[in-house]
Protein backbone atom coordinates (compact mmCIF):
# COMPACT_ATOMS: atom_id res chain seq x y z
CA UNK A 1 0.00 0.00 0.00
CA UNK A 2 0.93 3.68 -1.15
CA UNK A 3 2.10 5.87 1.43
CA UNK A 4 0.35 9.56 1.16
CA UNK A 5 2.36 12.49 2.63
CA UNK A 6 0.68 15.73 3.25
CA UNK A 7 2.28 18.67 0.85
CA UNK A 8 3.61 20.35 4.19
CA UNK A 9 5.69 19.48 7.19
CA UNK A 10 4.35 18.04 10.51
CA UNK A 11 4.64 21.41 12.11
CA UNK A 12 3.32 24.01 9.60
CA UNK A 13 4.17 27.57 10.14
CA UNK A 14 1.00 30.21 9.04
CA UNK A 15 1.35 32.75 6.33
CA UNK A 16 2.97 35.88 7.64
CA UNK A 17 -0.13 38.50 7.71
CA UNK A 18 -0.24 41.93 7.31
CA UNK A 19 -1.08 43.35 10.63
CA UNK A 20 -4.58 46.22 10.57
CA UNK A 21 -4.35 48.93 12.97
CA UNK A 22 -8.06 47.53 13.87
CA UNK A 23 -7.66 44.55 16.61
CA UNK A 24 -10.12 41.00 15.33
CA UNK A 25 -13.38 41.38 15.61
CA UNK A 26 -14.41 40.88 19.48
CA UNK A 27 -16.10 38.16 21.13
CA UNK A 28 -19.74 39.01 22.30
CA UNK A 29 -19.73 41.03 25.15
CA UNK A 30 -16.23 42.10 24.94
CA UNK A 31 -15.36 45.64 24.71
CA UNK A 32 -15.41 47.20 20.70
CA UNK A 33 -12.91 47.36 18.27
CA UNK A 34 -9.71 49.68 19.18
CA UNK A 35 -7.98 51.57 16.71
CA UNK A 36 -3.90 50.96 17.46
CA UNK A 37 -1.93 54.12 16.78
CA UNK A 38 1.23 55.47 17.74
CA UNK A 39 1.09 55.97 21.71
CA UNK A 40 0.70 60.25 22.60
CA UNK A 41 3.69 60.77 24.80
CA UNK A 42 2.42 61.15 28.95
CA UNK A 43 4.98 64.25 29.30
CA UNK A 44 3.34 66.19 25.93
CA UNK A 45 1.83 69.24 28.06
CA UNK A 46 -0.81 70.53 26.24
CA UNK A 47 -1.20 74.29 24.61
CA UNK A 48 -2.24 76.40 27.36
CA UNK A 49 -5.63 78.30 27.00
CA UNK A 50 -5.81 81.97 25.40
CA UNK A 51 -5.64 85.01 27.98
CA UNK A 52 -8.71 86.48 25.95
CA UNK A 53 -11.13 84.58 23.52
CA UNK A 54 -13.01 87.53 21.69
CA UNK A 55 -15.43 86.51 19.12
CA UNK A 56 -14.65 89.74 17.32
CA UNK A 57 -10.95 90.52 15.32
CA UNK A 58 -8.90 93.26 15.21
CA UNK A 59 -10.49 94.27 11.76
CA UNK A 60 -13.81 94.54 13.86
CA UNK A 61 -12.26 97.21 16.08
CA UNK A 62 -10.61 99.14 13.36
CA UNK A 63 -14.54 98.96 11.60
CA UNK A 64 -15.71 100.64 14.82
CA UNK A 65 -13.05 103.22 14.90
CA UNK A 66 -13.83 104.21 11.49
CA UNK A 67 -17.43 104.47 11.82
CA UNK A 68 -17.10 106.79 15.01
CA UNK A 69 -14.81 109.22 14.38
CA UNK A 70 -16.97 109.38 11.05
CA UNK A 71 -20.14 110.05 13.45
CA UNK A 72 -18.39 112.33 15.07
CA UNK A 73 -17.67 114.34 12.81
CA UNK A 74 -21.26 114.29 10.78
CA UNK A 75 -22.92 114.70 14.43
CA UNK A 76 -20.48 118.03 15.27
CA UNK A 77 -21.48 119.42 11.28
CA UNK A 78 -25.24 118.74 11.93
CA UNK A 79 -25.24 120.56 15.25
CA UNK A 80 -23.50 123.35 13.82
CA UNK A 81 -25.37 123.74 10.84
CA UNK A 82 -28.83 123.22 13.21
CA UNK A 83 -27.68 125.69 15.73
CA UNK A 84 -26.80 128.39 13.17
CA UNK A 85 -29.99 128.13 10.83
CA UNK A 86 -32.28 127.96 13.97
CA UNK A 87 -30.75 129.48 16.98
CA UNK A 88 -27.92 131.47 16.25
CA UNK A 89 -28.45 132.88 12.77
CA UNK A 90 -25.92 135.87 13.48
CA UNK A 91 -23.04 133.81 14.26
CA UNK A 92 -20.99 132.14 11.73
CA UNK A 93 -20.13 128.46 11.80
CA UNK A 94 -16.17 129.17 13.01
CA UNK A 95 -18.01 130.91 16.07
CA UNK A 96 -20.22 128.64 16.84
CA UNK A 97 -17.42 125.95 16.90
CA UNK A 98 -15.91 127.56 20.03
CA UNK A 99 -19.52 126.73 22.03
CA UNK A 100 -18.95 124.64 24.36
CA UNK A 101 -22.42 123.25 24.86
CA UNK A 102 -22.84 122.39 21.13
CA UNK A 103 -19.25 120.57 21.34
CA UNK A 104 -20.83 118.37 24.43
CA UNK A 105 -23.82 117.97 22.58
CA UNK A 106 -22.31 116.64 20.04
CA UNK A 107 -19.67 114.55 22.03
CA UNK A 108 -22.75 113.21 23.52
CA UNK A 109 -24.73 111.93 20.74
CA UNK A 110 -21.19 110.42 19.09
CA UNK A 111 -20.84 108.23 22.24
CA UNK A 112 -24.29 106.93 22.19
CA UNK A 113 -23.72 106.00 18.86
CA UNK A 114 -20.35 104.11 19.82
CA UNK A 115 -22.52 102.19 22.36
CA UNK A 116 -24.99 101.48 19.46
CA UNK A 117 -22.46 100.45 17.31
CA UNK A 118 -20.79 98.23 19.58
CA UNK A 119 -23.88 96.02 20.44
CA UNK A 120 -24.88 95.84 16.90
CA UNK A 121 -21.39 93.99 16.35
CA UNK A 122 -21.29 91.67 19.37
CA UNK A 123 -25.12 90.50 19.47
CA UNK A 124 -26.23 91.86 15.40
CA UNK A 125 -23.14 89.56 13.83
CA UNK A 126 -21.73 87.48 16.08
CA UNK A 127 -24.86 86.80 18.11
CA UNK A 128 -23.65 86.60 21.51
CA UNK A 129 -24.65 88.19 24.94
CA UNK A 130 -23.16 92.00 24.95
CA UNK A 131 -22.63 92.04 28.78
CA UNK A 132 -21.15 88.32 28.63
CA UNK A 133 -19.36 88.93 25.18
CA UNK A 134 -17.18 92.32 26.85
CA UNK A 135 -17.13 90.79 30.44
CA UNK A 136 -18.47 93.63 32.24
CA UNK A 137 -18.77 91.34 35.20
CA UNK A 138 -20.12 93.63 37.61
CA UNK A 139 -18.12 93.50 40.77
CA UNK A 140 -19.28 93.03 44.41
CA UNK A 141 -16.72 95.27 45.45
CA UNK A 142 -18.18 98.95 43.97
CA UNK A 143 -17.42 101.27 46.36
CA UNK A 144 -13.68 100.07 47.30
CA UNK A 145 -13.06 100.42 43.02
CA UNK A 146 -14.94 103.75 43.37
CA UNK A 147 -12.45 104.69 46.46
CA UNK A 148 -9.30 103.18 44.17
CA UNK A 149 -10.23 105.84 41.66
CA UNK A 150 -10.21 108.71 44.07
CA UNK A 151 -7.20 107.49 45.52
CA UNK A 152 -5.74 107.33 41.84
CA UNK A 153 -6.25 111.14 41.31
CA UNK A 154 -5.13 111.99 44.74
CA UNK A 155 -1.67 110.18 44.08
CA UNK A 156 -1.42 111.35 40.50
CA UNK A 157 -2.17 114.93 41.23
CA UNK A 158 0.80 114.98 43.87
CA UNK A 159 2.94 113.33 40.73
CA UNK A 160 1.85 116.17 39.08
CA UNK A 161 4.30 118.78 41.23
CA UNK A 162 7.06 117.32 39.46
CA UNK A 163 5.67 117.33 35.86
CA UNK A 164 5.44 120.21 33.13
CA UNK A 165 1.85 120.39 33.05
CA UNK A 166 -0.12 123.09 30.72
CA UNK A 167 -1.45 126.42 32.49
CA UNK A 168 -4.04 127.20 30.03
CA UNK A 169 -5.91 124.02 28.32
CA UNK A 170 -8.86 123.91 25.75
CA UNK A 171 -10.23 121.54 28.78
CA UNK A 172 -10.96 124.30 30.52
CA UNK A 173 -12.78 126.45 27.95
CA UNK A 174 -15.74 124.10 28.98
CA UNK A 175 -15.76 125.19 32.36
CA UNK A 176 -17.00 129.05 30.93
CA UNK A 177 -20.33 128.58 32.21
CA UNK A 178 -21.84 126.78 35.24
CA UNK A 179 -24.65 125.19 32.85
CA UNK A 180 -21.75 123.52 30.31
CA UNK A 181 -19.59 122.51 32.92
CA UNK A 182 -22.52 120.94 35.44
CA UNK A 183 -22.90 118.96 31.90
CA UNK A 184 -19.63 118.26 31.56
CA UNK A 185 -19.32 117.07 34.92
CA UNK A 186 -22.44 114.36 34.53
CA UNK A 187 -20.91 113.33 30.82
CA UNK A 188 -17.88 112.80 32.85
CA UNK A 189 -19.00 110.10 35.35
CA UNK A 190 -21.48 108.70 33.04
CA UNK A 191 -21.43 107.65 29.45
CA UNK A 192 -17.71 109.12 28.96
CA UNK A 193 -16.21 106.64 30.86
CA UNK A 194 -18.42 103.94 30.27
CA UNK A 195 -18.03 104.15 26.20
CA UNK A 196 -14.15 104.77 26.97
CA UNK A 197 -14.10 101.28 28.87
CA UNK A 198 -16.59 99.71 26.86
CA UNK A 199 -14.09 100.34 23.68
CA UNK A 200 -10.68 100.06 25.46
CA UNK A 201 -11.08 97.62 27.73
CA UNK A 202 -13.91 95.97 27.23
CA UNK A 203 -13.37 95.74 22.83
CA UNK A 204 -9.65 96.07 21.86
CA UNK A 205 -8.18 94.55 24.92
CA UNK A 206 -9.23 91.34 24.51
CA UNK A 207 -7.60 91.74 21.07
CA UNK A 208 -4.46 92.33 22.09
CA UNK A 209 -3.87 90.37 24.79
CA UNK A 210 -5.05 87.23 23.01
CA UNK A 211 -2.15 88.08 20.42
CA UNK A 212 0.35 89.29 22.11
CA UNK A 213 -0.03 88.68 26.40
CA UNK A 214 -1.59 90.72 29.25
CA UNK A 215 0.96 92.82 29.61
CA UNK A 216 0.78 94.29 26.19
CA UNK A 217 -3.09 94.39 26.28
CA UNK A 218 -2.64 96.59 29.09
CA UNK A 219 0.48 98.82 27.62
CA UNK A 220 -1.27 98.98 24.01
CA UNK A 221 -5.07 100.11 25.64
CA UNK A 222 -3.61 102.55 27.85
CA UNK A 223 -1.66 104.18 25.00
CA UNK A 224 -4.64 105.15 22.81
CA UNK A 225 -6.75 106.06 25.14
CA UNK A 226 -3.96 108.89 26.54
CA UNK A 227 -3.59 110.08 22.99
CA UNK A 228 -7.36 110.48 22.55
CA UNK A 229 -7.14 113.09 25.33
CA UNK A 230 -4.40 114.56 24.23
CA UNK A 231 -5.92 117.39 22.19
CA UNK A 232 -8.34 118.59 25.77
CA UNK A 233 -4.71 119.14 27.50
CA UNK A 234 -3.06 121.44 24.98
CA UNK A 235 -0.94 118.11 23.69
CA UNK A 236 1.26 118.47 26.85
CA UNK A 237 3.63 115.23 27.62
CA UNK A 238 2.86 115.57 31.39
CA UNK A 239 -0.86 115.27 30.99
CA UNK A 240 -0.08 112.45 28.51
CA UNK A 241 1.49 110.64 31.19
CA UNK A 242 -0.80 110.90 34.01
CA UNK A 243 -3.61 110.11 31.42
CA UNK A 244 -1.73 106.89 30.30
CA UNK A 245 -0.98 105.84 33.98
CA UNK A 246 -4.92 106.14 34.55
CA UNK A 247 -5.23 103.83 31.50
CA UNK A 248 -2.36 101.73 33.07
CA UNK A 249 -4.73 101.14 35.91
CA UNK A 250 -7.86 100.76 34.94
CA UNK A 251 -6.83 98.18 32.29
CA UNK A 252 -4.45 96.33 34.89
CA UNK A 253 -7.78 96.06 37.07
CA UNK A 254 -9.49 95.04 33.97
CA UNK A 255 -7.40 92.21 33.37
CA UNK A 256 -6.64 90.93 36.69
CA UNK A 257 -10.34 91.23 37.97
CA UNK A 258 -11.69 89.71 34.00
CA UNK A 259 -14.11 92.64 34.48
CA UNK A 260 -14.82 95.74 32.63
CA UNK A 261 -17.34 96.55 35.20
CA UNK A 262 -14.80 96.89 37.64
CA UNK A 263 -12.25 99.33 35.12
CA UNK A 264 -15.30 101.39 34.98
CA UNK A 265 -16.00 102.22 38.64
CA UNK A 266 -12.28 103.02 39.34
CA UNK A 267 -12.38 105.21 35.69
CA UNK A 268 -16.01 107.03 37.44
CA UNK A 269 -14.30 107.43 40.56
CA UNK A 270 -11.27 109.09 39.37
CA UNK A 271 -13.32 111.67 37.28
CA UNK A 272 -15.80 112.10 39.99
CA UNK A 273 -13.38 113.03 42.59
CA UNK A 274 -11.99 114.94 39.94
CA UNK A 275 -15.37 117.04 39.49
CA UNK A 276 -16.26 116.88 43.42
CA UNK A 277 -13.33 118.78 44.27
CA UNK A 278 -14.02 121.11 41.03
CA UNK A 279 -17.57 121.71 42.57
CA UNK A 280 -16.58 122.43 46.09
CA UNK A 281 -13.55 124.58 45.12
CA UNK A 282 -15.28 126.87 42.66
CA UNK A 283 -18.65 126.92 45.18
CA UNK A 284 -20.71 125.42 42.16
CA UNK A 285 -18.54 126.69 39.04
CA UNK A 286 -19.02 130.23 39.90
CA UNK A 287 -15.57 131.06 40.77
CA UNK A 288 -13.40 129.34 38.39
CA UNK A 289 -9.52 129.44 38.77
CA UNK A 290 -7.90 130.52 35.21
CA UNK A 291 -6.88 126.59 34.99
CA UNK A 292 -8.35 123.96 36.39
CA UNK A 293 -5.51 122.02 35.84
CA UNK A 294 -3.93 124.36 38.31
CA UNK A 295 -6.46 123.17 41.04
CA UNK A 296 -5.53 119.72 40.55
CA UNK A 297 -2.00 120.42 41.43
CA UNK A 298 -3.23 122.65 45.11
């Protein structure tokens, strides 16, 4: 009888196969398929969070910029041409340009329309909550931001001994009359420093700082907002500085506290002290000093 061998050996060796990155199919009950992948180091830390997440871009704030200084300026022609057509027919436009009431008028329509402006952005295109969106994050804390404000001018204006400071400023061309500078005075610890924090703090800081760090969101606010008031203060370097060290602070508080809320208490109580004192010194802006920077600095 034949003998029949098998066409192998007595111990066969399988066919090398190619290996999936998907494990066999599991047995029921046992967990699912795992995908095998190369292994994520343990020591890989991971990218740390932004400082700032704005939903807006620094195009945004340049759009906003644009559009108010544009309001401003067809607000400040509309007055004028209003005013002399209908109240002061006699007086020619150049005149009527060195009124102080129609230049707070018209400051005070231009910052309404910032506001307006600023929630049609945040809740009209992006559709998020303004008061979330800016972090105003009202603090608990008013009155001791209120008393870090007066404290701020108090310090500042004892800096101010030491500084070249202007004796005559177009600031103080506003303080003319008791009814424009009463008006003044209520701008100032209302909706001036509410749409200055609302913009600075509240829209390009987060900007900034997600780009470039907190302490350059701070530096690069603070800047700006000096040169703004440059123009009130005859364009005097001393008054630049104290104005940028207020900006210093408020956006320091701003970012440390994640709160525009809280910038804008300390930015009301610095101009209200500023404007209590101016109250109390000139018995109701009846006896006015020739500059009121001047009674800052006694």
């Amino acid at each position: 009888m034949k003998e029949f061998h098998l066409p192998y050996s007595d111990h066969p060796q399988p066919e090398s196969q190619p290996q999936s990155p998907i494990s066999p199919e599991p047995l029921p009950g046992a967990p699912g398929p795992q995908v095998v992948g190369p292994a994520t180091p343990a020591s890989a830390p991971l990218p740390p969070p932004p400082v700032e997440n704005p939903v807006w871009n620094g195009w945004d704030v340049l759009l906003i910029v644009g559009v108010a200084l544009a309001t401003i300026v067809v607000f400040q022609f509309a007055i004028l041409i209003g005013a002399h057509y209908f109240l002061y027919p006699r007086t020619s436009l150049i005149e009527l340009t060195q009124r102080p009431l129609l230049l707070l008028i018209s400051q005070f329509l231009a910052d309404a329309a910032v506001v307006v402006y600023l929630l049609l952005l945040v809740e009209g295109k992006y559709r998020v909550p303004f008061a979330r969106a800016i972090r105003w994050n009202w603090p608990k804390s008013a009155w001791k931001l209120l008393g870090v404000g007066a404290a701020m001018l108090l310090v500042l204006s004892a800096i101010e001994n030491f500084l070249p400071m202007p004796k005559d400023t177009p600031f103080d061309k506003l303080f003319e009359r008791p009814r424009d500078a009463y008006l003044l005075a209520i701008i100032a610890v209302s909706l001036g420093p509410l749409v200055e924090e609302l913009f600075f703090r509240g829209l390009l800081y987060p900007v900034v700082a997600k780009r470039w760090g907190i302490t350059w969101g701070i530096f690069l606010t603070a800047l700006p907002f000096a040169l703004m008031h440059m123009p009130q203060y005859g364009y005097a370097w001393g008054a630049l500085l104290i104005i940028f060290i207020v900006g210093v602070v408020c956006g320091a508080i701003r970012a440390f506290m994640h709160s525009v809320g809280a910038s804008f208490l300390a930015h009301v109580g610095y101009n209200g002290t500023q404007m209590l004192i101016a109250v109390l010194w000139t018995r109701g802006f009846t006896h006015m000093p020739k500059s009121l920077v001047q009674l800052w600095l006694n």
